[in-house]
Protein backbone atom coordinates (compact mmCIF):
# COMPACT_ATOMS: atom_id res chain seq x y z
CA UNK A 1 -8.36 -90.05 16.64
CA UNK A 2 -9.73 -86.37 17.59
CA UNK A 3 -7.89 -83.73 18.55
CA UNK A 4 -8.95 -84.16 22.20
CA UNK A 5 -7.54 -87.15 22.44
CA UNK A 6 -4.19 -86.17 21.09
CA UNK A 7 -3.79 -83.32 23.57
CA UNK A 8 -4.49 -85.84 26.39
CA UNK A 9 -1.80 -87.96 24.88
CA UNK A 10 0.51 -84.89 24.54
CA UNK A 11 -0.32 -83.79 28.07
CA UNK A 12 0.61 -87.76 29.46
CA UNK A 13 4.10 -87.41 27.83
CA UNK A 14 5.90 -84.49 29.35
CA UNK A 15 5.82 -86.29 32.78
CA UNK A 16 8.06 -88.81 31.51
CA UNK A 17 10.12 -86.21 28.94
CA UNK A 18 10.50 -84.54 32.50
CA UNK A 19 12.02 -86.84 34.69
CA UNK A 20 14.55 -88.46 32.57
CA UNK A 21 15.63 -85.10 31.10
CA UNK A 22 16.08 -84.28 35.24
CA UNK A 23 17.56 -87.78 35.93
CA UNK A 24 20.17 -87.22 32.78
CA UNK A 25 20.89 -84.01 34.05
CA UNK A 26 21.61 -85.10 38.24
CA UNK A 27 23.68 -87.96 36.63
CA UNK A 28 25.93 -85.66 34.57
CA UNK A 29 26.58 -83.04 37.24
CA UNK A 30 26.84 -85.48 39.83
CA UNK A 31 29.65 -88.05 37.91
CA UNK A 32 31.00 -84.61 36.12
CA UNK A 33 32.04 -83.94 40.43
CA UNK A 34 33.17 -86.93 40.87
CA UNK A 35 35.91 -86.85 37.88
CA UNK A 36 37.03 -83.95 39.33
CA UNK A 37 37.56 -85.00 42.42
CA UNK A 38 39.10 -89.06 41.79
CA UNK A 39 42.16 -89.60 39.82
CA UNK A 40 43.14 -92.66 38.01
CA UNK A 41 41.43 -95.23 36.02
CA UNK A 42 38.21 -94.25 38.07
CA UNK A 43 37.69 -91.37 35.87
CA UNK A 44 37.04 -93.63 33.32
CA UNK A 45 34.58 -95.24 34.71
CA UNK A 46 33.07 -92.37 36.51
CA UNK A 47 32.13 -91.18 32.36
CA UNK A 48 31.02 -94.37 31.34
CA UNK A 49 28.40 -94.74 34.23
CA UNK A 50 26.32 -91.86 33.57
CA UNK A 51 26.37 -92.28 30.04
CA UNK A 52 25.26 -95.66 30.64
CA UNK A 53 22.27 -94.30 32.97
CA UNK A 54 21.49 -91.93 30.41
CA UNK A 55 21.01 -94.19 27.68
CA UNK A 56 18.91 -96.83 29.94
CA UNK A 57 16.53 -93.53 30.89
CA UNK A 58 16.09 -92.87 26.83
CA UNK A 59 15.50 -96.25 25.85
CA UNK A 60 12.73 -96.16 28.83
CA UNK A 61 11.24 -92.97 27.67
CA UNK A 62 10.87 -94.06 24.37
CA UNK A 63 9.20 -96.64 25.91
CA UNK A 64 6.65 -95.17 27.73
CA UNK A 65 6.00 -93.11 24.86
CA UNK A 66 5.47 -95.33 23.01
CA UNK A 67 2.43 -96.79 25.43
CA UNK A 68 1.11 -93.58 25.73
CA UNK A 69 1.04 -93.57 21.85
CA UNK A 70 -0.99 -96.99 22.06
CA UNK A 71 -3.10 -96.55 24.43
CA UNK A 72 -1.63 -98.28 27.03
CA UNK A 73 -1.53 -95.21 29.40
CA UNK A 74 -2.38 -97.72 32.81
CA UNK A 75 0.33 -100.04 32.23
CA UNK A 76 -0.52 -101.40 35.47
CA UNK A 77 -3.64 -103.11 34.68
CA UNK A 78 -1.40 -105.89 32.94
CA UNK A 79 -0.60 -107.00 35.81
């Protein structure tokens, strides 16, 4: 593998690095209001949810990474 192609690689990666650390960060603020605002056993739930949506959007990451990593940078031709 040259060093070319690793930069191209590296370059393919932050988009996704990107969004989910965005999308981890909207979820948190935006359920964080929410607690504060609901009382009862929705606060609860209102925690679980974005911790749920966070781990989804890092197991999906990892994912794409790990096509990137491959290769497999048009995932779309699959299909």
């Amino acid at each position: 593998m040259s060093l070319g192609n690793t930069e191209e690689h590296n370059k393919k990666m932050v988009a996704p690095i990107v969004v989910t650390v965005l999308m981890i960060i909207y979820y948190v603020v935006y359920f964080g209001f929410l607690i504060t605002v609901v009382d009862g056993i929705f606060k609860i739930l209102l925690g679980i949810i974005p911790l749920a949506f966070a781990g989804v959007m890092i197991y999906v990451c990892i994912e794409r990474i790990k096509e990137i990593k491959g290769g497999e940078e048009d995932d779309l031709s699959k299909y």
